[in-house]
C-alpha atoms as a PDB file:
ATOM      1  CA  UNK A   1      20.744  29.919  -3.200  1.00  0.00           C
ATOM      2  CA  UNK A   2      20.172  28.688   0.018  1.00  0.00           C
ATOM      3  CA  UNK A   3      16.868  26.572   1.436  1.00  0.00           C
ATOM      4  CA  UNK A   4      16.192  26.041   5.253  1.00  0.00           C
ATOM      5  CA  UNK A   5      13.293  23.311   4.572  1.00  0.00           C
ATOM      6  CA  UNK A   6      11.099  22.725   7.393  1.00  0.00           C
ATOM      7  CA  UNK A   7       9.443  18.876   7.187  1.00  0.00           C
ATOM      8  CA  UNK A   8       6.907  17.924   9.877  1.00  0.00           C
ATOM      9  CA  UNK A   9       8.630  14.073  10.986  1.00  0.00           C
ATOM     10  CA  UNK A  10      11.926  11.844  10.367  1.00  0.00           C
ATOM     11  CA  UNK A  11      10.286  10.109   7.114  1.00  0.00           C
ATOM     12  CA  UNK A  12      10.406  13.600   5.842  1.00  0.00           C
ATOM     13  CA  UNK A  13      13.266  14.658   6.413  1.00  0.00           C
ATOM     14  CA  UNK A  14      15.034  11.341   5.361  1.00  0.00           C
ATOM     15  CA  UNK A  15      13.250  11.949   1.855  1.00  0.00           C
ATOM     16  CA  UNK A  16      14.058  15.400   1.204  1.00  0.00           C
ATOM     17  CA  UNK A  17      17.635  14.500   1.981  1.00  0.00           C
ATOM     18  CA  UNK A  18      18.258  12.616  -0.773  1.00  0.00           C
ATOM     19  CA  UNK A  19      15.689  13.890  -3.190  1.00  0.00           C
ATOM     20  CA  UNK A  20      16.651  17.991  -2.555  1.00  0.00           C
ATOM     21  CA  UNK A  21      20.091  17.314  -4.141  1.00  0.00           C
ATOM     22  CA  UNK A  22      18.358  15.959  -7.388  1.00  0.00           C
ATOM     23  CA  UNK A  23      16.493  18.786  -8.125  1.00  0.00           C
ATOM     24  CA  UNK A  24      19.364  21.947  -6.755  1.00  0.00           C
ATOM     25  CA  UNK A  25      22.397  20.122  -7.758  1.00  0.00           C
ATOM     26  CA  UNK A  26      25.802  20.872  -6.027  1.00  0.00           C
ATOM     27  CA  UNK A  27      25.962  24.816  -6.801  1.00  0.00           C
ATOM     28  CA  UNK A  28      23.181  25.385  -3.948  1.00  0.00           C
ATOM     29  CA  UNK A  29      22.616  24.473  -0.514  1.00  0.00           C
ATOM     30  CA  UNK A  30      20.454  23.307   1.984  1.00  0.00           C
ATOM     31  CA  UNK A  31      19.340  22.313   5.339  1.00  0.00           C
ATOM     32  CA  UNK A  32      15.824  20.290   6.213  1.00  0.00           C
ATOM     33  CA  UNK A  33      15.370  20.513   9.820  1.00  0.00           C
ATOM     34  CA  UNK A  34      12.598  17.803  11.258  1.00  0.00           C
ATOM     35  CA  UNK A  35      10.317  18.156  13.751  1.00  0.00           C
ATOM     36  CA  UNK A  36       7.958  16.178  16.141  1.00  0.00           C
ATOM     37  CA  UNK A  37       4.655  16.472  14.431  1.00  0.00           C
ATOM     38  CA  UNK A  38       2.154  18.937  12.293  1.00  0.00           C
ATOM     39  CA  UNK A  39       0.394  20.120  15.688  1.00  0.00           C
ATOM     40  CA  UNK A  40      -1.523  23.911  14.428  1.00  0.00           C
ATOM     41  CA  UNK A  41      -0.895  27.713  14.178  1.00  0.00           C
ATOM     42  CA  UNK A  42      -1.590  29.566  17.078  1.00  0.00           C
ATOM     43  CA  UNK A  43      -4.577  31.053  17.219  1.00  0.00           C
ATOM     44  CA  UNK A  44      -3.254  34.633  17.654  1.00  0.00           C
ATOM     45  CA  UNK A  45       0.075  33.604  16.002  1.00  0.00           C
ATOM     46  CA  UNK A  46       1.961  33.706  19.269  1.00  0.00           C
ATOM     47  CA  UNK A  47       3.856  30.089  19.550  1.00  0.00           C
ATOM     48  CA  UNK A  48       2.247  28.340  22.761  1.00  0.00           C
ATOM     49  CA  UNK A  49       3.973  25.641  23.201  1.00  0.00           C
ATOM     50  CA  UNK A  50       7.818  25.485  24.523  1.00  0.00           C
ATOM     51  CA  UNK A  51      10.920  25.229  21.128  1.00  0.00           C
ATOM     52  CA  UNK A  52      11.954  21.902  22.591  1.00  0.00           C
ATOM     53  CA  UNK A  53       8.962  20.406  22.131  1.00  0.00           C
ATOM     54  CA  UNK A  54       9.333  20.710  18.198  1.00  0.00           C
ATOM     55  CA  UNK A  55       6.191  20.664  16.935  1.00  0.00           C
ATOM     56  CA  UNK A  56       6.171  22.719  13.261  1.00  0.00           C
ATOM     57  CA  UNK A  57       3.148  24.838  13.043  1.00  0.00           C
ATOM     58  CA  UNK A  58       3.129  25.513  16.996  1.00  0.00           C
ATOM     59  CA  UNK A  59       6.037  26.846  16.016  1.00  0.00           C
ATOM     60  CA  UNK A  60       5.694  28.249  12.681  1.00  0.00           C
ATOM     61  CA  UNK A  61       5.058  32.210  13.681  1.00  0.00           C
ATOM     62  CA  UNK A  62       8.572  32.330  15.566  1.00  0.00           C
ATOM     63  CA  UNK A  63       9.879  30.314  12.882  1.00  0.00           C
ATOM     64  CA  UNK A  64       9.279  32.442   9.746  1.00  0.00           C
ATOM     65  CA  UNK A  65      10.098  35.455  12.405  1.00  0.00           C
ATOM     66  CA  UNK A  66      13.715  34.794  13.095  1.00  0.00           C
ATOM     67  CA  UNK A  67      13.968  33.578   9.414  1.00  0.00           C
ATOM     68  CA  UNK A  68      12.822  36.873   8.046  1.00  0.00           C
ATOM     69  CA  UNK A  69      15.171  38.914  10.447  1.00  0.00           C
ATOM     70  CA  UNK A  70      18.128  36.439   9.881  1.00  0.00           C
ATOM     71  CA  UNK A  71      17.677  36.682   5.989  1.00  0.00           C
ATOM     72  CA  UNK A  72      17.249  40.637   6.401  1.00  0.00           C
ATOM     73  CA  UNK A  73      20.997  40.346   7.299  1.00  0.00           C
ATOM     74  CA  UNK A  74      22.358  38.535   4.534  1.00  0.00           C
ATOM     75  CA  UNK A  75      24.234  39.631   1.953  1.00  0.00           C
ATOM     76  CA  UNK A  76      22.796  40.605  -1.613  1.00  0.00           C
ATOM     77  CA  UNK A  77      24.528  37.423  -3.150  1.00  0.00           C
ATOM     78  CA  UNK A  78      23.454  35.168  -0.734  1.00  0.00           C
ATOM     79  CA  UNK A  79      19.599  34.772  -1.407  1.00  0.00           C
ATOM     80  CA  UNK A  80      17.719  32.287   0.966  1.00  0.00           C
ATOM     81  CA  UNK A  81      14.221  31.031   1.452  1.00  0.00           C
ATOM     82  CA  UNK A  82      12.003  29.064   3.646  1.00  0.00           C
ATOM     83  CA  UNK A  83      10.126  26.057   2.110  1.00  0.00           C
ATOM     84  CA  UNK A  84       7.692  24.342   4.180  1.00  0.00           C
ATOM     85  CA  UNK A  85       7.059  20.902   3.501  1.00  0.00           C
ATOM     86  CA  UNK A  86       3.872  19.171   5.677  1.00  0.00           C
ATOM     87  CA  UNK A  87       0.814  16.604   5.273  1.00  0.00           C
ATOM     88  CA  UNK A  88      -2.675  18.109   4.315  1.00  0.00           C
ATOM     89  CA  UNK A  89      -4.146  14.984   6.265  1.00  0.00           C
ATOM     90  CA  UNK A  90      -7.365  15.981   6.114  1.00  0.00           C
ATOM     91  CA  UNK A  91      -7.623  19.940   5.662  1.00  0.00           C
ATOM     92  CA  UNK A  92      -9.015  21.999   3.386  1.00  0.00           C
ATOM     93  CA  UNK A  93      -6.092  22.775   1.003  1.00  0.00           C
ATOM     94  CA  UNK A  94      -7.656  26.648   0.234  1.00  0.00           C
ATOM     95  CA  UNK A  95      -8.403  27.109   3.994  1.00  0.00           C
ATOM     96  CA  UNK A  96      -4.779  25.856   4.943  1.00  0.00           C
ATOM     97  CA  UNK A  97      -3.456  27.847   2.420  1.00  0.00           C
ATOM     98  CA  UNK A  98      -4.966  30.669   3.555  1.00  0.00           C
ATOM     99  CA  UNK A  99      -3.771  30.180   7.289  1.00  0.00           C
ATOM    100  CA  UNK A 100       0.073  29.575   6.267  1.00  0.00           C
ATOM    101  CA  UNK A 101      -0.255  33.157   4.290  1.00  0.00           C
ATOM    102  CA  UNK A 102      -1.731  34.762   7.198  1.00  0.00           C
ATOM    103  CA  UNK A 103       1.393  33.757   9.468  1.00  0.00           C
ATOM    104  CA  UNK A 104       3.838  34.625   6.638  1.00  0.00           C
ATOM    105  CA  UNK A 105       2.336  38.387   6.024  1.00  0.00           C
ATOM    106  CA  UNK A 106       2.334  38.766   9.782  1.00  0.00           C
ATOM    107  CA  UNK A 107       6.676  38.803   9.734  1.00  0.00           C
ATOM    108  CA  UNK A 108       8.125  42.110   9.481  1.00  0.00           C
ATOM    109  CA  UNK A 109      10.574  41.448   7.445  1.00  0.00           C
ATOM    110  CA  UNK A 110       8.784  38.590   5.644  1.00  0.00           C
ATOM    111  CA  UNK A 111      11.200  35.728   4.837  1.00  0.00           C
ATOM    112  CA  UNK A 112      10.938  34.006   1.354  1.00  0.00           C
ATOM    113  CA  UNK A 113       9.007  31.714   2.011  1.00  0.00           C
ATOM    114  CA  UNK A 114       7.244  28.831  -0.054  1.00  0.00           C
ATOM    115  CA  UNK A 115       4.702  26.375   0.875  1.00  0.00           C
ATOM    116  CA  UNK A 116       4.612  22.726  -0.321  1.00  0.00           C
ATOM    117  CA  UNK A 117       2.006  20.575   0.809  1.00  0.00           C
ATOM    118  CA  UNK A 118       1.788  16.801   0.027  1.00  0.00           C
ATOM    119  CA  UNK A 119      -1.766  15.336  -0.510  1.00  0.00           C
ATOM    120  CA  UNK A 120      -2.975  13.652   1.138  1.00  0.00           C
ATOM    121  CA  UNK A 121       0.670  13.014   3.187  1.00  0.00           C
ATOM    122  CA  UNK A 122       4.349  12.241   2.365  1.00  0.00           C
ATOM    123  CA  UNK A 123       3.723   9.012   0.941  1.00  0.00           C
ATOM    124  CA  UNK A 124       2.321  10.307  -1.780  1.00  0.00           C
ATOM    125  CA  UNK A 125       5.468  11.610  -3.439  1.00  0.00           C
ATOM    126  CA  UNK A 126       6.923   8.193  -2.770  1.00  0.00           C
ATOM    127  CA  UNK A 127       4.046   6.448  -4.600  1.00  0.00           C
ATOM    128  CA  UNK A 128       4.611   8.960  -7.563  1.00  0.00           C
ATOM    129  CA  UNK A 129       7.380   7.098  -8.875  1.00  0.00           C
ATOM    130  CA  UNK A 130       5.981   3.753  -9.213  1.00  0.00           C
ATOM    131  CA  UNK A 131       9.455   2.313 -10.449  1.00  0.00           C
ATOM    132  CA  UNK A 132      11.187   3.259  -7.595  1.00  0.00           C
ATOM    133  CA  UNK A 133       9.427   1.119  -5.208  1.00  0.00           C
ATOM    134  CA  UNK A 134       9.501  -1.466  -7.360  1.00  0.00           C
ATOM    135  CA  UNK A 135      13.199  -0.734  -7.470  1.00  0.00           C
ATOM    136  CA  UNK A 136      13.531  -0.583  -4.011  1.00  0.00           C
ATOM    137  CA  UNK A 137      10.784  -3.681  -3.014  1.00  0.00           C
ATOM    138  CA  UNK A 138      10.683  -5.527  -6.130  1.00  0.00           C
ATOM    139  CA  UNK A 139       8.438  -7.922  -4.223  1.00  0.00           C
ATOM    140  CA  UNK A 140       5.433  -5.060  -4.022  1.00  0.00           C
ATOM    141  CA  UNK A 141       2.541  -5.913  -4.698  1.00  0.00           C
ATOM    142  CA  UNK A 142       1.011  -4.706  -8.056  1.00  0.00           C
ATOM    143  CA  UNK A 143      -2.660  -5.232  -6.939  1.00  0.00           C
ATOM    144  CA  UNK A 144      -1.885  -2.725  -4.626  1.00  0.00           C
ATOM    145  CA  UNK A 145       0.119  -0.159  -6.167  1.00  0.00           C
ATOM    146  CA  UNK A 146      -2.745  -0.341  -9.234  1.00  0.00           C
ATOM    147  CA  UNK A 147      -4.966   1.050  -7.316  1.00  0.00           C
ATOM    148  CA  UNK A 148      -3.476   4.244  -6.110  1.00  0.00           C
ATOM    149  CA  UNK A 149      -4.381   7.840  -7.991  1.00  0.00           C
ATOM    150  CA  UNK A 150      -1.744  10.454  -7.512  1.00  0.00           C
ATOM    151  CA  UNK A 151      -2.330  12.642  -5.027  1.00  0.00           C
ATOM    152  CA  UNK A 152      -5.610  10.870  -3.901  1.00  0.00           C
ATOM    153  CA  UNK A 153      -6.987  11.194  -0.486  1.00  0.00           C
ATOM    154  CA  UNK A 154      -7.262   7.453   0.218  1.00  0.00           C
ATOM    155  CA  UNK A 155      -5.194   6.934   3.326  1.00  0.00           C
ATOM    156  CA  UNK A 156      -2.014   6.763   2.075  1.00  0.00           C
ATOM    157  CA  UNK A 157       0.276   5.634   3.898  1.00  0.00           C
ATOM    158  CA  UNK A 158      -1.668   2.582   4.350  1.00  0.00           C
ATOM    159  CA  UNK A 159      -1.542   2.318   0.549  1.00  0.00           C
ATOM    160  CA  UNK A 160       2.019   2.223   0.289  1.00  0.00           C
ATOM    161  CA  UNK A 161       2.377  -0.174   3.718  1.00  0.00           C
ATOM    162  CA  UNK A 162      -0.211  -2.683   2.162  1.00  0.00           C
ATOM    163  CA  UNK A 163       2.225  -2.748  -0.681  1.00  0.00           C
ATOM    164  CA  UNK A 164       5.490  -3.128   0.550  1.00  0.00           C
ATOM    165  CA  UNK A 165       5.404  -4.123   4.247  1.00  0.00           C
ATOM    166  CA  UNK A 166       5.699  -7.837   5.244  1.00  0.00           C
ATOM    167  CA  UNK A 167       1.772  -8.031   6.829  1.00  0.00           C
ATOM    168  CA  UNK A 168      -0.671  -4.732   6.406  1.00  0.00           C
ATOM    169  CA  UNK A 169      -1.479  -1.140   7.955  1.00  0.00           C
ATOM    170  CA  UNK A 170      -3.374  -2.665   9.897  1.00  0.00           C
ATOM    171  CA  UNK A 171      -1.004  -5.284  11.563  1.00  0.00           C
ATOM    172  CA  UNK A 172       1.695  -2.107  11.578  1.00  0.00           C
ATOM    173  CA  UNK A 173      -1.190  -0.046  13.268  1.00  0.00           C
ATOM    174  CA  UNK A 174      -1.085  -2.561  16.204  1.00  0.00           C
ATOM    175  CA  UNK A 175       2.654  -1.989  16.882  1.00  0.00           C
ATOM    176  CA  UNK A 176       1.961   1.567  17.554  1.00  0.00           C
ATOM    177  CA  UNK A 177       2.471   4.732  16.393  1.00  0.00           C
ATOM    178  CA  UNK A 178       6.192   4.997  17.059  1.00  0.00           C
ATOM    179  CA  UNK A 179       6.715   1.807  14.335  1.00  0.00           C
ATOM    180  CA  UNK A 180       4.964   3.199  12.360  1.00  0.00           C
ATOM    181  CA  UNK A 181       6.663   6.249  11.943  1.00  0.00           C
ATOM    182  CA  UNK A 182      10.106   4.137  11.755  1.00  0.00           C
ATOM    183  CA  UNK A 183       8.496   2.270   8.859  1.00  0.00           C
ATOM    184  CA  UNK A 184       8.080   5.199   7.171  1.00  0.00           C
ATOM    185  CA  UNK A 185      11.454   6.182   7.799  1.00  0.00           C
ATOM    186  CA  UNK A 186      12.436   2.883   6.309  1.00  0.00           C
ATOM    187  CA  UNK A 187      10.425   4.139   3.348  1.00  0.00           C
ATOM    188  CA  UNK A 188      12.054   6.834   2.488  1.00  0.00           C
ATOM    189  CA  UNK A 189      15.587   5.575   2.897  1.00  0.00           C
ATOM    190  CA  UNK A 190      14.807   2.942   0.489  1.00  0.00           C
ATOM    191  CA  UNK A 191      12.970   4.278  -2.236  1.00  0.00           C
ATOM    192  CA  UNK A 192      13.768   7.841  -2.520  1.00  0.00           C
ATOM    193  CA  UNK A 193      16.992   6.951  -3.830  1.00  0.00           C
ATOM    194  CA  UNK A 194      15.260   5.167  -7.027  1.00  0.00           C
ATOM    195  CA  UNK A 195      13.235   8.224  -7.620  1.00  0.00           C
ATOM    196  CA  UNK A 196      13.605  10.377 -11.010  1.00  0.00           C
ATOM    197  CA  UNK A 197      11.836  13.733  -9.652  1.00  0.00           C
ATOM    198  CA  UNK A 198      11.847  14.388 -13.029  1.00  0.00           C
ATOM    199  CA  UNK A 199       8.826  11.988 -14.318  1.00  0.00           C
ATOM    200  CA  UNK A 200       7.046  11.744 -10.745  1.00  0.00           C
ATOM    201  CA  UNK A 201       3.531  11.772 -10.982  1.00  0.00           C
ATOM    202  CA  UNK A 202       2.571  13.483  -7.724  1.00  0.00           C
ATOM    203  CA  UNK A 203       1.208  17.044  -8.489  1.00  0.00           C
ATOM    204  CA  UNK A 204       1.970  18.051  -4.942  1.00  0.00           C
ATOM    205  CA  UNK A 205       5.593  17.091  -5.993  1.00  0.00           C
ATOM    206  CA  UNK A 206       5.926  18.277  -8.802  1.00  0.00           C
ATOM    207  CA  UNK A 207       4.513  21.843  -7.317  1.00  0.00           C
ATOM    208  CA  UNK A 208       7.457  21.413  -5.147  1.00  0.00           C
ATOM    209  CA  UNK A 209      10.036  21.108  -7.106  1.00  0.00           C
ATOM    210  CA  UNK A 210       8.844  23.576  -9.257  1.00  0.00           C
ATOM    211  CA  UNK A 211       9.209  26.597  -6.577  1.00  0.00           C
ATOM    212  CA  UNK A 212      12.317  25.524  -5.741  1.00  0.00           C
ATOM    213  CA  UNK A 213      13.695  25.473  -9.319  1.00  0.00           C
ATOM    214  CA  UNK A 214      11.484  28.927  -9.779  1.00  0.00           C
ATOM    215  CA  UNK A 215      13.364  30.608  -6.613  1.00  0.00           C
ATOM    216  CA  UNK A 216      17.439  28.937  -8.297  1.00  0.00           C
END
């Protein structure tokens, strides 16, 4: 089986890297492809912004397009599918849902195609696998980490910057956006490698994982 994974940033893709391999082993590849930011489907499902410009759901409808005609010409022993991997932020889960579907049934052929959303954003999977971050920051802070519920929506990445980052969101906030998204990189590089996907406590995870083993 083969997975073309499609991950909204860097810190994504930098995750899914090393976690993808724990959960598909060596008999199956893959390929996570990052872009530039979430951005929204298309109102009419006609991508309006220009490819270089990378931003996923922009994109999405000429995505899942070329996938499903590039799949159509595969060979019956060489299944592949589509897994989406991007923040809910602050969407309705059903109504996002919904909207993904809508693009998906509009491809003629229709790709296989999965959708995995982490609640409330990436950091969440991190912070599933408590261990880990100790592992990787054994200096976190267990006031901090305490506090978290899996899959909360309680500003997240904040969470997990409160608990590992030398200062707080807040003084990360005030370097900009761009350091922030390197610290999340940083993030992911660090702890994923701890992580045992196979006791995380993220539902939006484990959903993950699940399809993918579903579709192997």
């Amino acid at each position: 089986m083969h997975f073309e994974v499609l991950v909204e940033d860097q810190s994504g893709k930098k995750a899914l890297d090393i976690l993808i391999p724990k959960i598909i082993g060596d008999q199956h590849s893959f390929e996570v492809h990052a872009y530039k930011g979430i951005g929204r489907i298309p109102r009419n499902l006609k991508s309006g912004t220009e490819a270089n410009k990378r931003i996923l759901l922009d994109r999405l409808p000429n995505l899942l397009r070329g996938y499903g005609k590039t799949f159509a010409d595969y060979p019956p022993n060489y299944p592949a599918a589509v897994i989406l991997v991007c923040d809910l932020d602050d969407k309705c889960l059903k109504e996002f849902r919904q909207e993904l579907f809508t693009v998906l049934n509009a491809c003629n052929p229709k790709p296989e195609t999965r959708f995995c959303i982490a609640i409330e954003e990436g950091e969440a999977w991190l912070l599933g696998d408590i261990a880990a971050i100790k592992a990787a920051y054994p200096k976190a802070k267990d006031n901090v980490l305490g506090r978290y519920k899996n899959d909360a929506i309680c500003g997240t990445w904040e969470l997990l910057a409160d608990a590992v980052s030398q200062g707080d969101a807040n003084g990360l906030k005030k370097k900009g956006w761009a350091a922030v998204g390197q610290e999340k990189s940083i993030w992911a590089e660090r702890i994923a490698p701890h992580m045992d996907v196979a006791i995380n406590a993220s539902p939006s995870f484990c959903y993950f994982q699940r399809k993918i083993r579903e579709l192997i």
